[in-house]
C-alpha atoms as a PDB file:
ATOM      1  CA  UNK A   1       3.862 -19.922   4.039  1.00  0.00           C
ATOM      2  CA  UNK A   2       1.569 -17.918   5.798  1.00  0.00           C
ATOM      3  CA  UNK A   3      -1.857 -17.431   5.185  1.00  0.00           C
ATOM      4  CA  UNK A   4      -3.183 -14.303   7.441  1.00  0.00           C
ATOM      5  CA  UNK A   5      -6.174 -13.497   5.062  1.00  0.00           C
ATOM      6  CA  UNK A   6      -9.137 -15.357   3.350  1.00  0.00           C
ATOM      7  CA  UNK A   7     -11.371 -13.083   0.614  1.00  0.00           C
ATOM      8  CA  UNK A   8     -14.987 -13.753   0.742  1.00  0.00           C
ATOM      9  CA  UNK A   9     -16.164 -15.146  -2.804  1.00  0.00           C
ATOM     10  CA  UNK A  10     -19.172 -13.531  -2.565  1.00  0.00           C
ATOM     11  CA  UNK A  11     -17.176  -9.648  -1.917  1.00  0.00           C
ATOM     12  CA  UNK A  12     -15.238 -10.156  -5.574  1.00  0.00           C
ATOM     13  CA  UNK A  13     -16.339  -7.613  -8.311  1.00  0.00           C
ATOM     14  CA  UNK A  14     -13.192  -5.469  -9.244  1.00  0.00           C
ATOM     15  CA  UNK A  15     -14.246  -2.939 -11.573  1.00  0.00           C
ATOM     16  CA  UNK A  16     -12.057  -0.365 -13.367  1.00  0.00           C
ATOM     17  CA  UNK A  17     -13.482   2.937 -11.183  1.00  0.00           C
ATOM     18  CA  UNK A  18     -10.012   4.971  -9.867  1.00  0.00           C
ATOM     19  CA  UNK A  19     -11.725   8.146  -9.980  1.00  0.00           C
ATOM     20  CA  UNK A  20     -14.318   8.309  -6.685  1.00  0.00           C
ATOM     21  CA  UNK A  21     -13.453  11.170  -5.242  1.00  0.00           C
ATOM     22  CA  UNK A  22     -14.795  10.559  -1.669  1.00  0.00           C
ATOM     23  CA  UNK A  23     -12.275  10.713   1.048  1.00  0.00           C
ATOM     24  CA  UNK A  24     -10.618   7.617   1.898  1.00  0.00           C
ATOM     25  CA  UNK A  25     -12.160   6.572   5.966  1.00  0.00           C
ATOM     26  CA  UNK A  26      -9.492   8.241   8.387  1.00  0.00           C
ATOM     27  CA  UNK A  27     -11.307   5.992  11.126  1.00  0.00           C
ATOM     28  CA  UNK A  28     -10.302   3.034   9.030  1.00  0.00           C
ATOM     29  CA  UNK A  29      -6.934   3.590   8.147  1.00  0.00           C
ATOM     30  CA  UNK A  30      -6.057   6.294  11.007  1.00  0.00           C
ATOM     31  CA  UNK A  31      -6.285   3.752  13.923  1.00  0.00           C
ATOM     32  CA  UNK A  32      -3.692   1.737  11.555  1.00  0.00           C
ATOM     33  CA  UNK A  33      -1.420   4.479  11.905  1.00  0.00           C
ATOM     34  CA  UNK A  34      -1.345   5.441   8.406  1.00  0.00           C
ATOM     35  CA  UNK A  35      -3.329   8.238   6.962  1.00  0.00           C
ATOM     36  CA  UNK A  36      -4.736   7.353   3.465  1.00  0.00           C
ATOM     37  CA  UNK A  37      -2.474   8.332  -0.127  1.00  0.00           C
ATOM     38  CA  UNK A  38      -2.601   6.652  -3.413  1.00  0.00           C
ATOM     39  CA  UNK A  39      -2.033   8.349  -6.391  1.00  0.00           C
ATOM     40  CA  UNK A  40      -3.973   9.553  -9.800  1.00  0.00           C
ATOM     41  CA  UNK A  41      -2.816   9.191 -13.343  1.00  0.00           C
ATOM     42  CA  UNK A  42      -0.199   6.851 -14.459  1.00  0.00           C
ATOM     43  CA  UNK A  43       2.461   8.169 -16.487  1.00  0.00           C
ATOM     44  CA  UNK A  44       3.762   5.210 -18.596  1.00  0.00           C
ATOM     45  CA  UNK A  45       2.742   2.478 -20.680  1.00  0.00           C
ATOM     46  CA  UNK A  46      -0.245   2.949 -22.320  1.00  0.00           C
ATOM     47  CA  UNK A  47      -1.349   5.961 -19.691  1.00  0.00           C
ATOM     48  CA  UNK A  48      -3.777   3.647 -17.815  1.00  0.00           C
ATOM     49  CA  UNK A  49      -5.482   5.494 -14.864  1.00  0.00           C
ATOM     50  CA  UNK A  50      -3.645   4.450 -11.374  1.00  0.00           C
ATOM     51  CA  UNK A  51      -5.222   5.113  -8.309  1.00  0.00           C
ATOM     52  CA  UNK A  52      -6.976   8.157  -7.275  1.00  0.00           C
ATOM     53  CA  UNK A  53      -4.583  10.474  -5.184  1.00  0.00           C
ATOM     54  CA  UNK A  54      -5.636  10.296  -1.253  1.00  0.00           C
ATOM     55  CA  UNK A  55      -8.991   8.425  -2.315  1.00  0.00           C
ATOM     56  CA  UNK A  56     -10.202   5.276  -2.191  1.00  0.00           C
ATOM     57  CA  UNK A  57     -12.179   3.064  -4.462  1.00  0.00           C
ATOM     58  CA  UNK A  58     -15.867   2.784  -3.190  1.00  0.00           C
ATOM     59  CA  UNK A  59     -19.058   1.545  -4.264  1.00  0.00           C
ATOM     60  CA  UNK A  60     -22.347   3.121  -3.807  1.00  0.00           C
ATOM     61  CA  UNK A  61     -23.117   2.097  -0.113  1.00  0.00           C
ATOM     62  CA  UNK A  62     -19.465   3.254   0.959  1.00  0.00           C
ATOM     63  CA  UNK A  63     -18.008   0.003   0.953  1.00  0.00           C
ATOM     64  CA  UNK A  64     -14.144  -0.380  -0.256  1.00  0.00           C
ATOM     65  CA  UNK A  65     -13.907  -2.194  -3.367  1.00  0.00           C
ATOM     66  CA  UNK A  66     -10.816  -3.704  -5.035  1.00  0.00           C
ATOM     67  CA  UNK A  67      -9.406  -2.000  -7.907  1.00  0.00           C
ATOM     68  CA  UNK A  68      -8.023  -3.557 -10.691  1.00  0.00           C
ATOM     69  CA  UNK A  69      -4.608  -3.177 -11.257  1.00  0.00           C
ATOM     70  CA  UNK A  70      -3.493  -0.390 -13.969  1.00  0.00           C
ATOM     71  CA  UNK A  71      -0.978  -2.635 -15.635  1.00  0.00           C
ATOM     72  CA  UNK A  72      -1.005  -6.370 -17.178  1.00  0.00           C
ATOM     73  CA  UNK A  73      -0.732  -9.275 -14.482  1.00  0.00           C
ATOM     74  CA  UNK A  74       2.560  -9.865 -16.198  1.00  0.00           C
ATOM     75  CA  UNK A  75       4.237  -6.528 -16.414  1.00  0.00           C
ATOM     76  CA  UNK A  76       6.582  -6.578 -13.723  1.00  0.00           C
ATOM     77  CA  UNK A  77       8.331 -10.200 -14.585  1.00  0.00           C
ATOM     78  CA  UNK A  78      10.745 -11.072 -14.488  1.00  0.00           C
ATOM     79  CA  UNK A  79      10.721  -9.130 -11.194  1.00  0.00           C
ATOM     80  CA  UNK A  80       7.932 -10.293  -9.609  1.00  0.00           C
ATOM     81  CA  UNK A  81       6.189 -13.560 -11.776  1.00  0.00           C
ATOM     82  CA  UNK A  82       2.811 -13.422 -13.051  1.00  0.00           C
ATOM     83  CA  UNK A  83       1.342 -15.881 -10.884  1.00  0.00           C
ATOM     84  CA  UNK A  84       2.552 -14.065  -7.863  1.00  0.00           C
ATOM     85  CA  UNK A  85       0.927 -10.944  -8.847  1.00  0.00           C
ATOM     86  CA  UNK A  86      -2.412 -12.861 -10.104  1.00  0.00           C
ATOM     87  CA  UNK A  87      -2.725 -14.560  -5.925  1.00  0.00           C
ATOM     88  CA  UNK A  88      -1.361 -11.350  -4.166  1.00  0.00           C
ATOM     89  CA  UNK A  89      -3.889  -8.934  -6.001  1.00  0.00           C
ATOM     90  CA  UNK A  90      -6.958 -11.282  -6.821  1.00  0.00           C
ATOM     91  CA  UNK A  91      -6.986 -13.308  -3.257  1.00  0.00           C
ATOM     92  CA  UNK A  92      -4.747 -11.494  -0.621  1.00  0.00           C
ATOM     93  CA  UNK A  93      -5.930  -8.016  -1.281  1.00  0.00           C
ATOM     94  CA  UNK A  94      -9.424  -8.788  -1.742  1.00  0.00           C
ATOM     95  CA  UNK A  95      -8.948 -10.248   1.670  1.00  0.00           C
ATOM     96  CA  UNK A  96      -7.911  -7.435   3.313  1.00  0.00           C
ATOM     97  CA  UNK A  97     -10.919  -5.385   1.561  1.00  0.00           C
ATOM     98  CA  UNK A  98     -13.461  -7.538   2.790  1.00  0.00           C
ATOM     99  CA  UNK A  99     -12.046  -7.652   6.380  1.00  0.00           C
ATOM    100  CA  UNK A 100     -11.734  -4.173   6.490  1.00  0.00           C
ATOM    101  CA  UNK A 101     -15.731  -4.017   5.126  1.00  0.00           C
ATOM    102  CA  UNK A 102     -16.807  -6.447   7.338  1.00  0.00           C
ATOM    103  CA  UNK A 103     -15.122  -4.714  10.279  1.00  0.00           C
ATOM    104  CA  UNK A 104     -16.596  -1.519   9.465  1.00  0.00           C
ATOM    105  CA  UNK A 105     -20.024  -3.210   9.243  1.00  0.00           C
ATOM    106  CA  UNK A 106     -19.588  -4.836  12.822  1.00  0.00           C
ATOM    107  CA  UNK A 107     -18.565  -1.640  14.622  1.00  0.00           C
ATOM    108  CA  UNK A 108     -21.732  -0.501  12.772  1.00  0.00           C
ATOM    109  CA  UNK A 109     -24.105  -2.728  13.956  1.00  0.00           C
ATOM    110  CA  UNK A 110     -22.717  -2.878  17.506  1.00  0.00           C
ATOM    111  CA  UNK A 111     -23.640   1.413  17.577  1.00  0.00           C
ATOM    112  CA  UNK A 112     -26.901   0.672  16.263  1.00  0.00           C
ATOM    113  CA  UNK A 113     -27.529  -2.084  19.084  1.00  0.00           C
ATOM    114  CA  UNK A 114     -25.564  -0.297  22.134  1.00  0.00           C
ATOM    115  CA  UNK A 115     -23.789  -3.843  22.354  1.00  0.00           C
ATOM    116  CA  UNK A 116     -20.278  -3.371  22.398  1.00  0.00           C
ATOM    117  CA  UNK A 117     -18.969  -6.806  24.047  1.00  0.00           C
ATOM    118  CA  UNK A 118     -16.681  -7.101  21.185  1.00  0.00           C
ATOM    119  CA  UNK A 119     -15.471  -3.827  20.505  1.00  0.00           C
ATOM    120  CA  UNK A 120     -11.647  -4.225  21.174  1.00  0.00           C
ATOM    121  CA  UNK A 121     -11.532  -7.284  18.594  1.00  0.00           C
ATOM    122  CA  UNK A 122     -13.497  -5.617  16.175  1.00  0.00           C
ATOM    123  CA  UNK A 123     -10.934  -2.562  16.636  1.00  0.00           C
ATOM    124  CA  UNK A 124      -8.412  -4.565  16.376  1.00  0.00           C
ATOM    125  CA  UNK A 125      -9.392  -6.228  12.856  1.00  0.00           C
ATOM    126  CA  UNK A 126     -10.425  -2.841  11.870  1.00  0.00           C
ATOM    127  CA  UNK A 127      -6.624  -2.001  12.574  1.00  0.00           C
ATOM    128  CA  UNK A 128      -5.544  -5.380  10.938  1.00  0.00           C
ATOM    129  CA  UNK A 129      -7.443  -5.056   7.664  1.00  0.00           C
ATOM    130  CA  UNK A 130      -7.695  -1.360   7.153  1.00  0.00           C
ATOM    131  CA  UNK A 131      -3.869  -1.089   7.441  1.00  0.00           C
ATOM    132  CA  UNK A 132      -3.457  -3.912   5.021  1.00  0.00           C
ATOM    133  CA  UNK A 133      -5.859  -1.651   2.282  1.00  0.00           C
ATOM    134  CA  UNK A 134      -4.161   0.746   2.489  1.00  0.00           C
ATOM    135  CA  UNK A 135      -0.213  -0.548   2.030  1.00  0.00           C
ATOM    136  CA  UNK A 136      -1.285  -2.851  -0.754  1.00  0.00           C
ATOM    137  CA  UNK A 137      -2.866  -0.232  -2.648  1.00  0.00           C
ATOM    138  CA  UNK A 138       0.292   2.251  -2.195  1.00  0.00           C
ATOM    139  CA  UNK A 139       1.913  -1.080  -2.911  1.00  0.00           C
ATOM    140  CA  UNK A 140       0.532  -1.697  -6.637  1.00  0.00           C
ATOM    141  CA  UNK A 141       0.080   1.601  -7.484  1.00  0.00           C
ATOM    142  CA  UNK A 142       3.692   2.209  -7.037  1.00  0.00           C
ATOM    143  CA  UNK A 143       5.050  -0.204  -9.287  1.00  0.00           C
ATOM    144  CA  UNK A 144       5.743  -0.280 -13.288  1.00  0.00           C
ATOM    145  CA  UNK A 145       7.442  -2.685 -15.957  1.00  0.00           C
ATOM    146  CA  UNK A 146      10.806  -2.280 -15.804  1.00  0.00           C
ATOM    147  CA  UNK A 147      12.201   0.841 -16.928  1.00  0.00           C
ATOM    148  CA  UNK A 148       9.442   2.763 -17.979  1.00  0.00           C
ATOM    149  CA  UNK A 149      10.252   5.237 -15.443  1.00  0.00           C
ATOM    150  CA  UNK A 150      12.928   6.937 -14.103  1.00  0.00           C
ATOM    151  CA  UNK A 151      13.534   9.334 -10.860  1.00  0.00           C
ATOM    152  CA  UNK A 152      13.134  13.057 -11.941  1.00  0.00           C
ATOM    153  CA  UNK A 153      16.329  15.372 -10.503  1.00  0.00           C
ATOM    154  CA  UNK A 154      13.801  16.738  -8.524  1.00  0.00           C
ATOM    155  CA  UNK A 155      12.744  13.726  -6.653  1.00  0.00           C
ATOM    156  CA  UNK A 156      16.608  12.813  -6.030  1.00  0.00           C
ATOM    157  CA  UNK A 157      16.566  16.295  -4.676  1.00  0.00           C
ATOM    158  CA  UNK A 158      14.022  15.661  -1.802  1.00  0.00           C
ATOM    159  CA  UNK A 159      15.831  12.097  -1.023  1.00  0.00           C
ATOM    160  CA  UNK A 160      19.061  13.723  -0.682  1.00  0.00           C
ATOM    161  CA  UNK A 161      17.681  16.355   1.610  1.00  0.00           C
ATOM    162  CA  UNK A 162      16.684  13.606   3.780  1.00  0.00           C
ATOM    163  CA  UNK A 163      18.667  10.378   3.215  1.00  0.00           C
ATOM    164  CA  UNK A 164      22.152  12.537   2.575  1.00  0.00           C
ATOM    165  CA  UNK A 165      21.949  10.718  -1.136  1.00  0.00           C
ATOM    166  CA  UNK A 166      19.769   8.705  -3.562  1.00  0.00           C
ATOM    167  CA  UNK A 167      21.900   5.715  -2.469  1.00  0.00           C
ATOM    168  CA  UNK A 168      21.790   5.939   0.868  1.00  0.00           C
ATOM    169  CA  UNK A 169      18.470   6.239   0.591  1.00  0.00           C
ATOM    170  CA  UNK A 170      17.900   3.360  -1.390  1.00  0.00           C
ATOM    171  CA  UNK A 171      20.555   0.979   1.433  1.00  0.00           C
ATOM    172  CA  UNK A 172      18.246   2.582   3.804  1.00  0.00           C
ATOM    173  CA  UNK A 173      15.050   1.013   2.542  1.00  0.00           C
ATOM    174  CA  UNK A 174      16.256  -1.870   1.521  1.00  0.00           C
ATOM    175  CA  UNK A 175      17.754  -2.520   4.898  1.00  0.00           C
ATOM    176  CA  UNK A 176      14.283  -1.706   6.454  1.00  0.00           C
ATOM    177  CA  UNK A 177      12.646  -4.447   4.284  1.00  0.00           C
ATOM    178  CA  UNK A 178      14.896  -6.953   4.390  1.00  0.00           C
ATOM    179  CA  UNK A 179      15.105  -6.757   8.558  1.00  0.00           C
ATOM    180  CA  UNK A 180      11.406  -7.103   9.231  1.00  0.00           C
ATOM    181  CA  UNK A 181      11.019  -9.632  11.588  1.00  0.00           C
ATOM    182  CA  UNK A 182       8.344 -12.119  10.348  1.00  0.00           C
ATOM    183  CA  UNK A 183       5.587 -10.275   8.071  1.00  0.00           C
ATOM    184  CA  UNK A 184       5.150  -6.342   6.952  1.00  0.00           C
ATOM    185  CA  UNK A 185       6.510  -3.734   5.140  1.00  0.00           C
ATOM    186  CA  UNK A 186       9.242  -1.232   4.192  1.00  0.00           C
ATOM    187  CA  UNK A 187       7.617   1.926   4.104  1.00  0.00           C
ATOM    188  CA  UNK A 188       8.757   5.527   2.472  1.00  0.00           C
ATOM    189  CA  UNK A 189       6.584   8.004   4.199  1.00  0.00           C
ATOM    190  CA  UNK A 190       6.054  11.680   4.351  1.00  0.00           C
ATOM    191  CA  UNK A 191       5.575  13.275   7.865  1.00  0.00           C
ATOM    192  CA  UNK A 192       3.857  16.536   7.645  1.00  0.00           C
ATOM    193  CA  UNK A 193       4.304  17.398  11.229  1.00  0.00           C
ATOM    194  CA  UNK A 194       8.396  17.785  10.596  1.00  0.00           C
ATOM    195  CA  UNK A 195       8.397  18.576   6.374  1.00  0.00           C
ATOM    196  CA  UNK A 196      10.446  15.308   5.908  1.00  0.00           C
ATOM    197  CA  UNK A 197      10.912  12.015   4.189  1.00  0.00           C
ATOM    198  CA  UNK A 198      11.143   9.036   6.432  1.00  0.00           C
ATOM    199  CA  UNK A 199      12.210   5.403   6.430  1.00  0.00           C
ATOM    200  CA  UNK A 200       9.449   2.895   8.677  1.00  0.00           C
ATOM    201  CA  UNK A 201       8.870  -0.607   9.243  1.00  0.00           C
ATOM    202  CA  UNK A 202       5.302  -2.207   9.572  1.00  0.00           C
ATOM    203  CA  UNK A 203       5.266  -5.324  11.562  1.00  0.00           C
ATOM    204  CA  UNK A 204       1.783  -6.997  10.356  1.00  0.00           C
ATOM    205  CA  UNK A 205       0.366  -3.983   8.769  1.00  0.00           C
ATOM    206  CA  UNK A 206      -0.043  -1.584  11.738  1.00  0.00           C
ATOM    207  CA  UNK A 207       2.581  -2.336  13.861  1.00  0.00           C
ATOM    208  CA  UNK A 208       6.136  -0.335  14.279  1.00  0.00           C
ATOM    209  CA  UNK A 209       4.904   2.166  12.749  1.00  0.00           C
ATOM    210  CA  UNK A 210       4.383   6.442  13.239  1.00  0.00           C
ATOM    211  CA  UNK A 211       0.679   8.462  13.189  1.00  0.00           C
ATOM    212  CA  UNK A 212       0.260  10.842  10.636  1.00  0.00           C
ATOM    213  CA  UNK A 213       2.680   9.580   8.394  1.00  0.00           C
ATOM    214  CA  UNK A 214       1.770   9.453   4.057  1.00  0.00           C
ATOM    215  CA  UNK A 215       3.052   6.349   3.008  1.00  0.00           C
ATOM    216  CA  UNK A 216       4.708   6.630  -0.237  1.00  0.00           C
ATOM    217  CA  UNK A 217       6.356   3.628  -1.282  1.00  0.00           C
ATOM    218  CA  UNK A 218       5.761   0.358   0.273  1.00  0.00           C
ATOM    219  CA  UNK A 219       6.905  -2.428  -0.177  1.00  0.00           C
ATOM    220  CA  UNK A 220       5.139  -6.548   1.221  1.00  0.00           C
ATOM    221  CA  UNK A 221       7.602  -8.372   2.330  1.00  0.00           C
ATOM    222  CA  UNK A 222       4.701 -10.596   3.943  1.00  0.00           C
ATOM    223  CA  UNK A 223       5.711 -14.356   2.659  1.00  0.00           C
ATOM    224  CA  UNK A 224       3.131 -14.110  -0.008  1.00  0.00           C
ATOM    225  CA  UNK A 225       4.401 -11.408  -1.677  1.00  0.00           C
ATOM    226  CA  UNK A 226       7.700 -13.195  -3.071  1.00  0.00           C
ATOM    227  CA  UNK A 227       7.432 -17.038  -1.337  1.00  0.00           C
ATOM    228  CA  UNK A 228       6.387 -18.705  -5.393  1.00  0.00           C
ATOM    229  CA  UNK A 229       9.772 -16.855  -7.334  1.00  0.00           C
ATOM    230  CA  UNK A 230      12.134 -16.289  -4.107  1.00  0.00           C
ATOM    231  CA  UNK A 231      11.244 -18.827  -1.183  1.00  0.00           C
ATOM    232  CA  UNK A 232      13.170 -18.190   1.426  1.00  0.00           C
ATOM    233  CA  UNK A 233      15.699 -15.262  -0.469  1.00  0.00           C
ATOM    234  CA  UNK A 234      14.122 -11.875   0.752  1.00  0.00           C
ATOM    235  CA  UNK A 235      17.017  -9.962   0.088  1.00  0.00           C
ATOM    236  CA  UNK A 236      17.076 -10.960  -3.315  1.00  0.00           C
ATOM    237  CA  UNK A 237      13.019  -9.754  -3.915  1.00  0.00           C
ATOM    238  CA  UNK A 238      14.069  -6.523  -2.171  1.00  0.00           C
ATOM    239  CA  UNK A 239      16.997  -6.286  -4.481  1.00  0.00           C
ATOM    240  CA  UNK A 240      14.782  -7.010  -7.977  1.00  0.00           C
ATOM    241  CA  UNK A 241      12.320  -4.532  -6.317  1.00  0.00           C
ATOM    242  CA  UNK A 242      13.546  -1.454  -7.288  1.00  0.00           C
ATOM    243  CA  UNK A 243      13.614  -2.171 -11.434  1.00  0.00           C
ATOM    244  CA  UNK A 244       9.854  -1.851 -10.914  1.00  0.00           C
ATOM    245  CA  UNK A 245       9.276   1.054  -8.479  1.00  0.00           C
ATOM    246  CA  UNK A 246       6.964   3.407 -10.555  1.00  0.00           C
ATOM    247  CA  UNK A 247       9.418   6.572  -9.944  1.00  0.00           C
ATOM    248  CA  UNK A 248       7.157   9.241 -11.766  1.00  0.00           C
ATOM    249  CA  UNK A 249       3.746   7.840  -9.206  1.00  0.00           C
ATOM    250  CA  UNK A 250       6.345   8.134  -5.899  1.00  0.00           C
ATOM    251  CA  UNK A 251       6.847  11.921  -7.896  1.00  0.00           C
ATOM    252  CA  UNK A 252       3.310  12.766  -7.667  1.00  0.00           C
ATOM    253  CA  UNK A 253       2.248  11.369  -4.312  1.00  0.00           C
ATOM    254  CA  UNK A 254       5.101  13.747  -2.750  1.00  0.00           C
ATOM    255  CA  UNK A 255       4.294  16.589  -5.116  1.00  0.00           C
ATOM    256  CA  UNK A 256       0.801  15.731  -3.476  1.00  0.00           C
ATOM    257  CA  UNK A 257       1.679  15.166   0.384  1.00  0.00           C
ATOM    258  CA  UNK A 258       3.598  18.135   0.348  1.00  0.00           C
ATOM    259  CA  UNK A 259       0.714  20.354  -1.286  1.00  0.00           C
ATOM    260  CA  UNK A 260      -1.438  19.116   1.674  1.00  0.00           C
ATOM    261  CA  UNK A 261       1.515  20.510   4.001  1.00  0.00           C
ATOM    262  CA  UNK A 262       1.541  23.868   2.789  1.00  0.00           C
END
């Protein structure tokens, strides 16, 4: 299995703070490829707060900080198991948070020194780690227990306008996950630049992928993500996927990306 990211012990204090309203670091996330969306107020269960639409956690020097998730570690079984959830959020997300920190902080120091020997692989973890933020928190925010939720007519609308149907849009994702080759993500995005919905691949986090697109629905297929439940059976994990997309969140980040269109 592979094991791309270690968290830093001492970077681990996930509080419950969705709300900061300061704008989520385009340099960060922009040179992934992906401009920033998350999402703001969950609407099932017991009406938890999800993430913060187009904002990202951050503590009071600026730093990202790992939020907590808005629903119980065990609220998507038998989907995706407990434990899975516990090591994907707790270790492998913190890790990409304190990458993307600590890459921030080294491009920092290297403008406050004038040394930039190591510029391109600080860019390139910057890429890396920033680009892993922000599909894993698109990535929990956009799930729920199993049925809880349910696509609004208006949200089939917009797929069929651009996938011809709900189901081909669904084949079309599912497709897009299961063929990744090695690690990454399906990805439902929204590209301003042409008013439509689109279907992406990320190879790693930030490769394969299109600038300026709003990711919407992502889904890891990175090993980690499904190895403990599925092993080797991808298609299977995409397959149990959709009984816990959050369809009401994937309503209100388009209802959102759109707004920023207009």
């Amino acid at each position: 299995m592979t094991q791309e990211t270690r968290p830093d012990p001492e970077a681990r204090n996930p509080r419950r703070d969705f709300l900061g309203k300061s704008a989520l670091g385009l340099a960060a996330l922009g040179a992934a490829g992906l401009a920033p969306a998350s999402a703001s107020a969950m609407s099932h269960g017991d009406k938890k707060k999800g993430f913060d639409l187009f904002a990202a956690p951050l503590d009071g020097k600026g730093h990202y900080k790992l939020p907590e998730l808005p629903y119980a570690y065990d609220a998507l079984e038998p989907a995706i198991d407990e434990q899975t959830t516990r090591l994907h959020h707790d270790l492998h997300f913190q890790g990409y948070t304190s990458g993307l920190n600590n890459a921030l902080g080294k491009l920092a120091a290297a403008r406050d020194s004038g040394d930039f020997g190591l510029v391109q692989h600080w860019e390139g973890k910057l890429a890396f780690h920033g680009a892993g933020y922000m599909l894993h928190l698109v990535f929990f925010d956009g799930l729920a227990p199993a049925g809880s939720t349910s696509p609004s007519q208006s949200l089939r609308k917009a797929l069929e306008k651009d996938f011809g149907s709900f189901a081909a849009f669904k084949a079309h994702f599912s497709a897009a996950s299961r063929t990744v080759e090695g690690s990454g993500w399906g990805i439902l995005g929204y590209q301003p630049v042409g008013d439509r919905l689109l279907v992406l691949q990320a190879e790693k986090h930030q490769n394969r992928t299109q600038w300026g697109i709003l990711p919407l629905l992502t889904l890891d297929v990175w090993e980690h993500a499904y190895y403990l439940k599925y092993q080797n059976r991808r298609a299977e994990y995409v397959e149990n996927f959709w009984s816990v997309v959050n369809w009401d969140r994937l309503a209100e980040r388009l209802e959102a990306a759109k707004g920023l269109h207009s």
